[in-house]
Protein backbone atom coordinates (compact mmCIF):
# COMPACT_ATOMS: atom_id res chain seq x y z
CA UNK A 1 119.17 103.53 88.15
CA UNK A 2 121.66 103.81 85.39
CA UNK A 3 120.38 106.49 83.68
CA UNK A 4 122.52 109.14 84.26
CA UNK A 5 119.30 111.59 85.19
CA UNK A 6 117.76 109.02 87.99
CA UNK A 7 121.07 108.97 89.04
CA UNK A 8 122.10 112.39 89.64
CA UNK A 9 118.43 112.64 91.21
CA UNK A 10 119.43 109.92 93.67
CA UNK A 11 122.44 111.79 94.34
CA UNK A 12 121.22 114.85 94.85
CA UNK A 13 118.51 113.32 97.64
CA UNK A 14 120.87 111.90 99.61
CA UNK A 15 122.90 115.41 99.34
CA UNK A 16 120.07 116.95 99.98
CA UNK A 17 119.20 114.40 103.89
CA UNK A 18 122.90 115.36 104.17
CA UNK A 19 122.76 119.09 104.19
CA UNK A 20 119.57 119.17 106.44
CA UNK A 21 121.09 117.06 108.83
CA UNK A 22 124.35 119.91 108.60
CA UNK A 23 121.64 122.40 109.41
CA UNK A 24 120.19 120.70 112.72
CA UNK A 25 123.73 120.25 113.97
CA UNK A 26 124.95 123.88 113.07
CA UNK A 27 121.61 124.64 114.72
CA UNK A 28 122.57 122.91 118.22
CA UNK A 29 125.94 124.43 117.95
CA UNK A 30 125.18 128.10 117.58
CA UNK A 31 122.78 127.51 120.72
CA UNK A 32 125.66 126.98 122.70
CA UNK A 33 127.86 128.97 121.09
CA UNK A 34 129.83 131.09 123.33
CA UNK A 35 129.33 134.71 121.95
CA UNK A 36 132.12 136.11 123.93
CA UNK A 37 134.36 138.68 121.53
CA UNK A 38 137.30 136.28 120.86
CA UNK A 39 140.87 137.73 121.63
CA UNK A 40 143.00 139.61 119.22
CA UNK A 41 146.79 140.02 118.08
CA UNK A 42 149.01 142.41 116.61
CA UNK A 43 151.84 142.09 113.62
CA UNK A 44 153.61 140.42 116.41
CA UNK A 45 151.39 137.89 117.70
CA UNK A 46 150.61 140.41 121.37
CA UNK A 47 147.39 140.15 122.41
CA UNK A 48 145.71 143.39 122.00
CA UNK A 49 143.10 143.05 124.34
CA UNK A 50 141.51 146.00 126.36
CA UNK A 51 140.68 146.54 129.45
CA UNK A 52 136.65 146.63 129.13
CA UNK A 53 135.24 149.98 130.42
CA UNK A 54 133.71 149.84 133.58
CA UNK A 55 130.35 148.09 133.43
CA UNK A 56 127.68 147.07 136.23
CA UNK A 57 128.74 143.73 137.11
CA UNK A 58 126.52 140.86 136.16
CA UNK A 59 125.03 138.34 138.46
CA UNK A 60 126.61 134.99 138.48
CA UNK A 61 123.58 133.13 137.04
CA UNK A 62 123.19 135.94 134.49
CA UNK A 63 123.29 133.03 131.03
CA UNK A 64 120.70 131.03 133.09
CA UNK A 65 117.54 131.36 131.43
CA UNK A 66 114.75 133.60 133.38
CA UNK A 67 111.75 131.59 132.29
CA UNK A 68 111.10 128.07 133.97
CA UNK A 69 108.25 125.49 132.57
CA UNK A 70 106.44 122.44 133.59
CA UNK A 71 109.32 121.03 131.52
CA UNK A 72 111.61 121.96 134.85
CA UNK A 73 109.17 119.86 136.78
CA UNK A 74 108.91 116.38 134.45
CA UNK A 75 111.65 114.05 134.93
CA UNK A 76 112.63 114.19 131.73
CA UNK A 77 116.05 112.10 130.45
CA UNK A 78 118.59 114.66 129.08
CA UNK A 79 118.58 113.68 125.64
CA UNK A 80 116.04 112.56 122.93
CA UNK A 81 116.29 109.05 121.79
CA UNK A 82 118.51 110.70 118.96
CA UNK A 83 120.84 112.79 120.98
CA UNK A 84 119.13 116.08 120.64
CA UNK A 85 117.85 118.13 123.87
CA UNK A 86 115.00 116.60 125.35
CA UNK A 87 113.57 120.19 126.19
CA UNK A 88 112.40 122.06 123.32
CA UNK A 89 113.92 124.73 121.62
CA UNK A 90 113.39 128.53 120.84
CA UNK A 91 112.19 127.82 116.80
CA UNK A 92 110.58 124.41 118.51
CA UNK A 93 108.38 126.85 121.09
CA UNK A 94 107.56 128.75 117.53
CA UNK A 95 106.64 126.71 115.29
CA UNK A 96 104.40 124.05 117.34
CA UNK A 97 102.68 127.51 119.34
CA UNK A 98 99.10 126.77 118.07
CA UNK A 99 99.48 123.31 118.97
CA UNK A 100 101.36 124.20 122.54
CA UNK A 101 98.22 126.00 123.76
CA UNK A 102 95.58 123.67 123.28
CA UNK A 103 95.26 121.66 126.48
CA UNK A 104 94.50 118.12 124.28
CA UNK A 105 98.73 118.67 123.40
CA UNK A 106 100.16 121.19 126.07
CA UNK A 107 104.12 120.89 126.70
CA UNK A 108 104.01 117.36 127.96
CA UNK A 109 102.14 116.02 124.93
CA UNK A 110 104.59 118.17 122.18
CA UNK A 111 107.47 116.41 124.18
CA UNK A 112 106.04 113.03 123.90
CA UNK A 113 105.53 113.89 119.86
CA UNK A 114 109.16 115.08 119.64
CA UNK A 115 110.19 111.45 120.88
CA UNK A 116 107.69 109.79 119.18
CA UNK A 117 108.25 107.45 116.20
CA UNK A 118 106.11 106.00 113.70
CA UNK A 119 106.26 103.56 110.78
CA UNK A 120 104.16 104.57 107.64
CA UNK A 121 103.44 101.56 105.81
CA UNK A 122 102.52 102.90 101.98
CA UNK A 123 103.63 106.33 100.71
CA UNK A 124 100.28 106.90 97.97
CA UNK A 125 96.68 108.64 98.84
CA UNK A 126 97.05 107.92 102.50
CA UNK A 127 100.35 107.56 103.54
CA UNK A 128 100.72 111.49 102.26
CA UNK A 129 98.70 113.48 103.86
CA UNK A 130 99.46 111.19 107.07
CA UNK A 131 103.03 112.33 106.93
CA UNK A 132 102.47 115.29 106.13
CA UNK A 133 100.60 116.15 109.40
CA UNK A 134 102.79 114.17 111.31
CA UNK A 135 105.61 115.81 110.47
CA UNK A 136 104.44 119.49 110.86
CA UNK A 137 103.33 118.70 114.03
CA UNK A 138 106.51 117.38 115.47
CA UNK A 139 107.12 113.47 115.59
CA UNK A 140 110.36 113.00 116.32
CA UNK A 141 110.90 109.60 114.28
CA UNK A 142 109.13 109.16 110.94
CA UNK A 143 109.99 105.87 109.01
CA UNK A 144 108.15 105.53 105.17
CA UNK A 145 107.98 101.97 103.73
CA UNK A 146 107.08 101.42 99.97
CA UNK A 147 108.31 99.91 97.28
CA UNK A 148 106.87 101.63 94.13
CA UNK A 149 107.71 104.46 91.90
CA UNK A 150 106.05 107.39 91.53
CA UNK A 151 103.23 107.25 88.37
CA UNK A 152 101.67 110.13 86.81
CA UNK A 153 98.20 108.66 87.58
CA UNK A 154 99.27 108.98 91.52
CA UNK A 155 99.66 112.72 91.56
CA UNK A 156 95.33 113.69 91.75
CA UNK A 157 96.14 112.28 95.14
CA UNK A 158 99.41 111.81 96.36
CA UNK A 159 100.22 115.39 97.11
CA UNK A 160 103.96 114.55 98.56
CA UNK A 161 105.26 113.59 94.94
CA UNK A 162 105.48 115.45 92.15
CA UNK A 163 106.32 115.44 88.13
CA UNK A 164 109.88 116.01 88.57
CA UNK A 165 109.47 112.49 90.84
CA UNK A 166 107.97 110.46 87.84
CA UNK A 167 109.19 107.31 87.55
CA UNK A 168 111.62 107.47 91.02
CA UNK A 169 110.66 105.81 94.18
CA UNK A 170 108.12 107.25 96.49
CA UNK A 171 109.84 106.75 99.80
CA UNK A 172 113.05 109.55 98.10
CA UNK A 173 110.14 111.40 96.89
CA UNK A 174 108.94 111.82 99.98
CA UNK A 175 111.25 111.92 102.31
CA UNK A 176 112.50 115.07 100.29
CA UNK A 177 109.30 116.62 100.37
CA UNK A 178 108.82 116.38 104.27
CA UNK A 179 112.48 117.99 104.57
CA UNK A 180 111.13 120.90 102.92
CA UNK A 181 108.10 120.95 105.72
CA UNK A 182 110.10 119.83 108.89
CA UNK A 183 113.84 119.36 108.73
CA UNK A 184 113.90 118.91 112.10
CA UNK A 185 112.33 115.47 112.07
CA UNK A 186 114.38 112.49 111.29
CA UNK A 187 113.15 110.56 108.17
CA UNK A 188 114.02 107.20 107.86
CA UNK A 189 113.39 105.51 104.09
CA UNK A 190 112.42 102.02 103.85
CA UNK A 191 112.35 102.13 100.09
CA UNK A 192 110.82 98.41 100.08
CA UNK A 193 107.77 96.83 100.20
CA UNK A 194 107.19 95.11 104.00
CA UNK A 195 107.41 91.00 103.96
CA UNK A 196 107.22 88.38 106.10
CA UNK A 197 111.08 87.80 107.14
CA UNK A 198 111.67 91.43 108.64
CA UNK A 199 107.96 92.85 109.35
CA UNK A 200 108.26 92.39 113.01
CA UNK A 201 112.11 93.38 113.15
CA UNK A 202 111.44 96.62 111.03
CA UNK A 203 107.76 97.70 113.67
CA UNK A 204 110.12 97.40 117.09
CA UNK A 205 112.06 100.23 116.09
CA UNK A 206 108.94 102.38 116.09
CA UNK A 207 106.34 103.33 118.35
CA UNK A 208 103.37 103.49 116.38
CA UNK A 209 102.17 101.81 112.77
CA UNK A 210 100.20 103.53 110.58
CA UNK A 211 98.69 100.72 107.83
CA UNK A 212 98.51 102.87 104.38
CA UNK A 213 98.04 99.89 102.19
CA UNK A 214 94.93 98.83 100.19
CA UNK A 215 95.73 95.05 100.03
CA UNK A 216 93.73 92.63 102.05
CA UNK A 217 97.11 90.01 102.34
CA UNK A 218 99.34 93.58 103.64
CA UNK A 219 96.58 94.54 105.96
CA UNK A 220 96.88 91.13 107.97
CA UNK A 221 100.34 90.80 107.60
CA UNK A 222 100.72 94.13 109.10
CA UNK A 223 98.26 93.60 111.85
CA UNK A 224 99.74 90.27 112.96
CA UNK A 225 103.08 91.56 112.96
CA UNK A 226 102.40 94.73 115.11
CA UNK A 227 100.64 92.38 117.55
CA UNK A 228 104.29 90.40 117.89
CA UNK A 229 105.65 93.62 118.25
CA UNK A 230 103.80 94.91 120.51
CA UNK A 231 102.65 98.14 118.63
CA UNK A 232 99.32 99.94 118.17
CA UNK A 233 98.09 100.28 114.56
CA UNK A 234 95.90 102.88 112.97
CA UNK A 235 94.79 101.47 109.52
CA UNK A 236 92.44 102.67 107.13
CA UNK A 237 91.14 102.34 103.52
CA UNK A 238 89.38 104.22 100.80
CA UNK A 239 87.62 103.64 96.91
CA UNK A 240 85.77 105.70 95.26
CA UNK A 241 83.73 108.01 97.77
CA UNK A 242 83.69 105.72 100.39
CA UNK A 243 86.25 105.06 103.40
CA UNK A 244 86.53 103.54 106.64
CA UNK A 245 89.30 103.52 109.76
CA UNK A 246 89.71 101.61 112.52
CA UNK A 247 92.86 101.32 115.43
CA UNK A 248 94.16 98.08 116.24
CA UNK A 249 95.58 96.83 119.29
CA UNK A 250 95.90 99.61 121.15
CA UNK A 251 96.36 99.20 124.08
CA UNK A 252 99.14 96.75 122.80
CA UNK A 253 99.34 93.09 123.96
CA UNK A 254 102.06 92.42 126.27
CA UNK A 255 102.77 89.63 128.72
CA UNK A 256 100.86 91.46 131.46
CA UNK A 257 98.30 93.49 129.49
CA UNK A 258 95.99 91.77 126.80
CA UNK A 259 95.87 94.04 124.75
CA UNK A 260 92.90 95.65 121.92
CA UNK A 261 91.40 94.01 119.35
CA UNK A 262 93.44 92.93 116.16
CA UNK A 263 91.87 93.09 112.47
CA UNK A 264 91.58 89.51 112.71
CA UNK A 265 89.36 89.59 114.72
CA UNK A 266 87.12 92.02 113.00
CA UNK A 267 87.86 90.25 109.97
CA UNK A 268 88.75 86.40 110.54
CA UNK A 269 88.06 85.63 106.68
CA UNK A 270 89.17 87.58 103.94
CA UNK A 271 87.04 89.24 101.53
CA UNK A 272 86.15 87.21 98.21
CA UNK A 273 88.80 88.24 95.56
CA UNK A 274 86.43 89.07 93.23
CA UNK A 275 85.02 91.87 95.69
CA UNK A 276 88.47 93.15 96.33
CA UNK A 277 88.64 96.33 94.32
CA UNK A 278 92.48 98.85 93.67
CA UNK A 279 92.14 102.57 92.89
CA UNK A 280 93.36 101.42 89.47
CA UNK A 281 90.15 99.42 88.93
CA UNK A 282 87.38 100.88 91.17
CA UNK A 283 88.49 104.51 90.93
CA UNK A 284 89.34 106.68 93.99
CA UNK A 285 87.85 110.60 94.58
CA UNK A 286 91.34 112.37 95.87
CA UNK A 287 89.83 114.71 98.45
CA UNK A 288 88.46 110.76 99.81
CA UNK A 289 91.71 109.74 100.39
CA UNK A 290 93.01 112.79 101.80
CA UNK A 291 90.20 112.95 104.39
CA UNK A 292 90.72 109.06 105.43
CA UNK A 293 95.08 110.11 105.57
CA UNK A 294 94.07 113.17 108.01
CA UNK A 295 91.99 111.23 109.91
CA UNK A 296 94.98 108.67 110.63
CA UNK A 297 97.15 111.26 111.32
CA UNK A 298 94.53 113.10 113.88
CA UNK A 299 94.37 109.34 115.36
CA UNK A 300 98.18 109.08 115.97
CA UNK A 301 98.64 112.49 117.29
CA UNK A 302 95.85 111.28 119.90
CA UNK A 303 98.06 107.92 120.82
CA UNK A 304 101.14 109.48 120.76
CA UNK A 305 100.55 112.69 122.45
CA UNK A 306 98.27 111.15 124.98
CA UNK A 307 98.45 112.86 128.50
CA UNK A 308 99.29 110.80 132.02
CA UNK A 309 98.59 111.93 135.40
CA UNK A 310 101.43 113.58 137.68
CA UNK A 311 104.78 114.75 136.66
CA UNK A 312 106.41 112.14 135.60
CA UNK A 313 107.50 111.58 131.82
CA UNK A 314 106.47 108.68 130.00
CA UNK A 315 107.56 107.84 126.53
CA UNK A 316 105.23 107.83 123.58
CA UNK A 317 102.66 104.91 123.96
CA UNK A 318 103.48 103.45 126.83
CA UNK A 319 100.91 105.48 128.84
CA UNK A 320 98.49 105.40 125.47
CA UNK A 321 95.05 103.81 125.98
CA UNK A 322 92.19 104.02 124.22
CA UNK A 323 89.09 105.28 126.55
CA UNK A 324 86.14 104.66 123.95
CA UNK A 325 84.76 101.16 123.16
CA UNK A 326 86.27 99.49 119.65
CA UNK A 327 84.07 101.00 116.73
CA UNK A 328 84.69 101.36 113.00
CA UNK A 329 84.52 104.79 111.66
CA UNK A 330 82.80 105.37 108.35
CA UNK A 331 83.01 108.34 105.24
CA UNK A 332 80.92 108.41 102.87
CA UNK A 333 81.35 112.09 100.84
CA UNK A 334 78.08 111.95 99.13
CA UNK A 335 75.66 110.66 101.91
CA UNK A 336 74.22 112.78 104.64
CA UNK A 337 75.44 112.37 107.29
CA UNK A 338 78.77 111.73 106.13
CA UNK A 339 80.16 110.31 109.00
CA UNK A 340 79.00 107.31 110.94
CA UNK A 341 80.88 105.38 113.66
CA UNK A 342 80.05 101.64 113.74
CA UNK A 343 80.79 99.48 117.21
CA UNK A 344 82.91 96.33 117.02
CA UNK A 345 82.75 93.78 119.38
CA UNK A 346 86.30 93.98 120.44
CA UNK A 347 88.71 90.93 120.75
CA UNK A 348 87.59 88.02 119.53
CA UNK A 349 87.72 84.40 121.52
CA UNK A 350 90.50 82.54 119.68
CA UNK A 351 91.56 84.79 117.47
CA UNK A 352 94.48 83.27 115.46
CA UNK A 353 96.83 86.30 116.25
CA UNK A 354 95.80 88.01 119.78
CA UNK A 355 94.31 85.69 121.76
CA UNK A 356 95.62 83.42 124.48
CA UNK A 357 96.08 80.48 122.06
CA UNK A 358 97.54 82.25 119.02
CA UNK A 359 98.65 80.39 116.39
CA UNK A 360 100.52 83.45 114.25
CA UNK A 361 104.19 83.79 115.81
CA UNK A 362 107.18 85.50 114.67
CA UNK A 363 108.69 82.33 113.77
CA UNK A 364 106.07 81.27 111.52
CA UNK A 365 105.98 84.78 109.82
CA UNK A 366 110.14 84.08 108.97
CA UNK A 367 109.81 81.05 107.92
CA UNK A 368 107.16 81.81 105.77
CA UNK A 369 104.76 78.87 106.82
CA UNK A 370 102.27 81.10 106.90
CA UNK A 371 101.07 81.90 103.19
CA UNK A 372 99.19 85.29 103.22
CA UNK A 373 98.38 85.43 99.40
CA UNK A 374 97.00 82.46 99.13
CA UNK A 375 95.04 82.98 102.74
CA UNK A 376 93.31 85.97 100.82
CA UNK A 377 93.66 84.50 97.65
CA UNK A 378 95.42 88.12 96.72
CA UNK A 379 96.13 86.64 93.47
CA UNK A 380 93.98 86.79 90.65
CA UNK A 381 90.96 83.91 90.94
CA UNK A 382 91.10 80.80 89.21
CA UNK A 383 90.91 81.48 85.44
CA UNK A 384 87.16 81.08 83.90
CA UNK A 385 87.02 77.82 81.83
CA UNK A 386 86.34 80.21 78.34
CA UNK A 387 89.07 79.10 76.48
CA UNK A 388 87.98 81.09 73.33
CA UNK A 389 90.44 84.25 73.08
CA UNK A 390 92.21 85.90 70.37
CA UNK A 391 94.63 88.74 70.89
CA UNK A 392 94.25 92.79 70.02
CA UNK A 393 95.97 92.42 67.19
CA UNK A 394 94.28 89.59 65.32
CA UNK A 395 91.20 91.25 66.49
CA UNK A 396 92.13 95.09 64.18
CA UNK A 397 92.64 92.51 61.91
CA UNK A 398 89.25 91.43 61.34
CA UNK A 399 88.21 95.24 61.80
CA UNK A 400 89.94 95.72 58.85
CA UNK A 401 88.79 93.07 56.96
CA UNK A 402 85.73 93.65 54.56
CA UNK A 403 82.66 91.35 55.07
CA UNK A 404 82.71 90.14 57.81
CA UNK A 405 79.99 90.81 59.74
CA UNK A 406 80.25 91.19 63.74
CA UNK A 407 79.55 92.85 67.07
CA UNK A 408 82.11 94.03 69.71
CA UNK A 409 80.44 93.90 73.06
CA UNK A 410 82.70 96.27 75.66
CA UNK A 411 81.91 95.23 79.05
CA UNK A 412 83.03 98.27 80.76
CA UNK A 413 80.81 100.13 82.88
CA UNK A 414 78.99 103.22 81.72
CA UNK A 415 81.19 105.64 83.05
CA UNK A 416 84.63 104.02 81.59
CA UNK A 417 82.50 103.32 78.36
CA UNK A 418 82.23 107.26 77.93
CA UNK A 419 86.10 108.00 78.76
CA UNK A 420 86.65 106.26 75.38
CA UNK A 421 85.84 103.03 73.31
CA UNK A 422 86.35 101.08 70.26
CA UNK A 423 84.22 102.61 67.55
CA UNK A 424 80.95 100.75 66.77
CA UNK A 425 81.48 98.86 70.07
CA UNK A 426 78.15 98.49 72.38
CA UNK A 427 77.66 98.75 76.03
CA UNK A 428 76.63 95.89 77.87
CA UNK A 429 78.63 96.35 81.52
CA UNK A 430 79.64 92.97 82.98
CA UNK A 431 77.94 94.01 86.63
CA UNK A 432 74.60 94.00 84.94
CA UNK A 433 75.23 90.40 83.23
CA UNK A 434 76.21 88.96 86.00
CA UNK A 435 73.30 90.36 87.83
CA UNK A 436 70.74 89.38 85.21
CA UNK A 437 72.22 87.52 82.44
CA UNK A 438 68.71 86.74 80.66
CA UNK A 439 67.73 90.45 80.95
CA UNK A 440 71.06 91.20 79.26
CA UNK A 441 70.90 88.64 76.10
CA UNK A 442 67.47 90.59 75.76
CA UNK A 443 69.63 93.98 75.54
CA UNK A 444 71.54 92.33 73.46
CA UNK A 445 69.08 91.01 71.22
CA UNK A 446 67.42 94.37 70.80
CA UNK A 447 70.42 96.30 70.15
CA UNK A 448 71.91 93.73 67.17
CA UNK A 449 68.10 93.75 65.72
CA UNK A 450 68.22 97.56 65.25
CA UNK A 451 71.57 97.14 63.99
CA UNK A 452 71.00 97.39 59.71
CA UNK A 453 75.21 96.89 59.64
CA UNK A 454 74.54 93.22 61.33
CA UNK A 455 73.61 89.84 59.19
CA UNK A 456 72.35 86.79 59.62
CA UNK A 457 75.20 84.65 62.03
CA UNK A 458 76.92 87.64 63.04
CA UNK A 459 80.37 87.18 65.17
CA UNK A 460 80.08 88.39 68.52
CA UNK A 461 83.44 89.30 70.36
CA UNK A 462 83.97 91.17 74.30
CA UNK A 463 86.09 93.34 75.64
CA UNK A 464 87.13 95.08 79.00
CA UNK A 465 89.63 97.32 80.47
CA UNK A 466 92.57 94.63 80.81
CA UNK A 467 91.06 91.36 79.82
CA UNK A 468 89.12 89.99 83.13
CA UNK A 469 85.61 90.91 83.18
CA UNK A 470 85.35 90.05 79.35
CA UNK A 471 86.66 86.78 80.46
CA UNK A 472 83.75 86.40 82.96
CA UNK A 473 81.13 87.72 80.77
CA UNK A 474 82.07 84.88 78.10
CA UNK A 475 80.77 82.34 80.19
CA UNK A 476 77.17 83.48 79.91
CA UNK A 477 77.90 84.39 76.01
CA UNK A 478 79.23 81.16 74.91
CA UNK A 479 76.33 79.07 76.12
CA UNK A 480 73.92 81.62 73.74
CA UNK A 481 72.89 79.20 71.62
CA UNK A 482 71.31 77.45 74.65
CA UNK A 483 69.75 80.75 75.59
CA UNK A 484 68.64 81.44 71.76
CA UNK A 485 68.26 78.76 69.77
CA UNK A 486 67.17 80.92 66.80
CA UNK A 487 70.03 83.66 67.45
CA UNK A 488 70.92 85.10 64.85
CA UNK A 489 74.93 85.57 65.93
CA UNK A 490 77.63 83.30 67.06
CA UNK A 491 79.68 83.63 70.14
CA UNK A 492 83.55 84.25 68.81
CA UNK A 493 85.56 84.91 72.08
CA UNK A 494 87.01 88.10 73.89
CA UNK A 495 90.23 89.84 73.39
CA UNK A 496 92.85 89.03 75.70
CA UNK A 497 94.78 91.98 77.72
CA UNK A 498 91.83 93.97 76.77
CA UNK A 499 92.05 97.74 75.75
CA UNK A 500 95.18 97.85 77.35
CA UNK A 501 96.22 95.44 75.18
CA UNK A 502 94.73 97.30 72.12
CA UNK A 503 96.90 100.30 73.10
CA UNK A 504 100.23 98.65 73.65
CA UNK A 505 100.24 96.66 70.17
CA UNK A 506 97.63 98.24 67.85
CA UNK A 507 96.68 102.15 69.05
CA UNK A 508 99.21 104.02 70.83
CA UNK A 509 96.95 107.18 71.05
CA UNK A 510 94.06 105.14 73.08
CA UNK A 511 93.85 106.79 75.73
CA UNK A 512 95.14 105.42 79.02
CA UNK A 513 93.43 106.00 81.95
């Protein structure tokens, strides 16, 4: 932050929270503003007030409003949980109309939104759009939690941030974007990524946690920590075309209500690392994301704006229940049907977070005893015993050099292989090695046979995206000679930090992708 532009940008965010928060109090203040024509003076300081010209006298209760509302009948607590008037207002009445007259919201639910609050835990594909709805439709409370800055490869998707955001954290990014939508909202920024210490400290302000994430470790951590809480969670995920959403403990566990099922207990083991997939590596459609982020926001608005019986007022999820059995919803853009709803079994006997004998407490969260990277084993896997690599720059140097004879295997798949590649590279993806690795020496052989640039003992070398699958695919290429006794090439090693690595220190114009 000490260049003098991010600064000014900071400044000019927190001017900007400022000024809207100006607004809403000017706002309140001209409501009760009393309109009355205020006295006036001569030269002399005389009051030169006139007697008013006789007028039909008004009714004592004429500044009483002439409407009433079911809102007269609720017994509603003067003011919000932030000060403002519990009823809603003329521009309120206005601007949540469409909303107002379906009977799934009606008055009662738009006044449960306006006190609602909810935690958003990740501000990228599906933290967006589920602000974004949330906050044109009224909650009261929204708090954003990330950490990261905004990157150009996040704006296909992440429709709250923008160019002029580049580099700058998302939660200022958008927080300033949902002022332009709603100013009447508060927005609270977390601009942090949610740990351990103060996960369960951070969820009891709110009423509601919305899981926006797309790592296994966050996913638990915020699951286990909503349970302690005592907060329902809507999470969700998405890659490629795919997504799927579930809500978690809703009702939530108290000491006299059990409560729903937790993600533990849909998912008591993590997946295998290797399986685990980001946008950055597996890909991500944007429309995908934006469907799975609309879908948690449709999902809240349900919990939040729920409707009780009678005429009494209830605030935001204490009333909320969820009247359908647990299921798993699935999207798949490019089947038919693309929607399918899958049903869980609910809570799960001795589940190590919900259950009766829960082992996953508060305290064990602070003090950290509970490791959640290496319970998912979120960190990369253990490193593949190939010990034969040579770096992207010793690697253009044998390019360069003049007879010598070798073949540059990228392991990408198909579709990344076409973006853009080393020239005189061949395709070999790792998924169809590791899937058939005799079939694939047999590609191999084939395509170095038909090869007339190739000799005898040619030097074979791999290479990936950022230096992992080639890794992987080395430990079926250095055992060739076991394969092929009579092969005609020699396994070399792959490059480490892959193309990546070939565009930081060798080609600056490789494209990045």
């Amino acid at each position: 932050m000490d260049h003098p532009v991010l600064r000014l940008r900071a400044q000019i965010v927190s001017l900007e929270c400022i000024l809207a928060d100006l607004k809403t109090q000017l706002t309140d203040a001209e409501a009760n503003y009393d309109r009355t024509t205020p006295p006036q003076f001569d030269t002399n300081g005389h009051s030169q007030t006139q007697a008013t010209p006789s007028s039909p006298v008004q009714p004592a209760n004429y500044n009483e409003k002439t409407f009433e509302s079911l809102g007269d009948q609720l017994e509603l607590p003067r003011e919000d949980k932030w000060g403002r008037s519990s009823e809603l207002t003329a521009e309120e009445y206005k601007r949540y109309g469409r909303q107002l007259i379906m009977p799934e919201i009606g008055l009662r639910g738009q006044l449960r939104l306006k006190n609602a609050s909810v935690l958003i835990v990740g501000v990228g594909g599906l933290g967006c759009p589920a602000a974004t709805y949330l906050a044109g439709a009224g909650v009261g409370k929204i708090g954003l939690i990330d950490g990261d800055t905004v990157e150009l490869s996040n704006l296909h998707r992440q429709l709250l941030h923008t160019e002029k955001w580049l580099g700058l954290g998302k939660v200022n990014s958008a927080v300033t974007t949902l002022m332009d939508r709603n100013s009447q909202n508060h927005y609270i920024a977390h601009p942090y990524n949610l740990d351990q210490t103060r996960a369960v400290e951070i969820m009891k302000d709110y009423d509601l946690i919305l899981d926006c994430t797309d790592r296994p470790s966050t996913r638990y951590l915020i699951s286990d920590a909503a349970v302690l809480a005592e907060k329902p969670v809507v999470t969700a995920s998405a890659l490629r075309t795919e997504g799927q959403l579930m809500v978690l403990n809703n009702p939530p566990k108290s000491h006299d209500n059990p409560g729903g099922f937790c993600y533990r207990c849909v998912f008591p083991k993590p997946p295998p690392p290797e399986s685990v997939l980001s946008c950055g590596e597996g890909g991500i459609l944007g429309p995908v994301v934006g469907v799975m982020g609309v879908l948690m926001a449709t999902e809240a608005l349900k919990i939040l704006a729920s409707l009780s019986h009678g005429n009494e007022y209830q605030y935001p999820t204490k009333a909320s229940y969820d009247p359908f059995p647990p299921s798993l919803l699935l999207y798949s853009a490019y089947s038919n049907p693309q929607f399918k709803s899958v049903k869980l079994r609910g809570k799960r006997k001795g589940c190590l977070s919900c259950s009766s004998i829960a082992t996953v407490t508060e305290e064990t969260l602070k003090s950290l005893s509970f490791d959640y990277g290496a319970f998912c084993a979120s960190t990369s896997p253990a490193a593949p015993t190939n010990t034969v690599r040579i770096s992207a720059k010793e690697y253009s140097k044998i390019r360069e050099a003049t007879g010598i004879p070798h073949v540059l295997v990228d392991v990408r798949e198909k579709v990344q292989f076409d973006i853009c590649h080393l020239k005189g590279s061949i395709n070999l993806p790792y998924s169809d090695i590791s899937r058939d690795p005799e079939a694939s020496v047999d590609k191999l052989d084939g395509t170095i046979a038909t090869n007339p640039n190739t000799a005898d003992r040619v030097s074979l070398y791999l290479i990936c995206r950022y230096g992992n699958d080639s890794q992987l695919a080395a430990n079926t290429f250095r055992d060739l000679p076991r394969f092929r006794p009579g092969a005609k090439y020699d396994f070399m090693g792959d490059i480490s930090g892959g193309l990546r690595a070939w565009r930081q220190s060798v080609d600056h114009n490789f494209p990045e992708y």
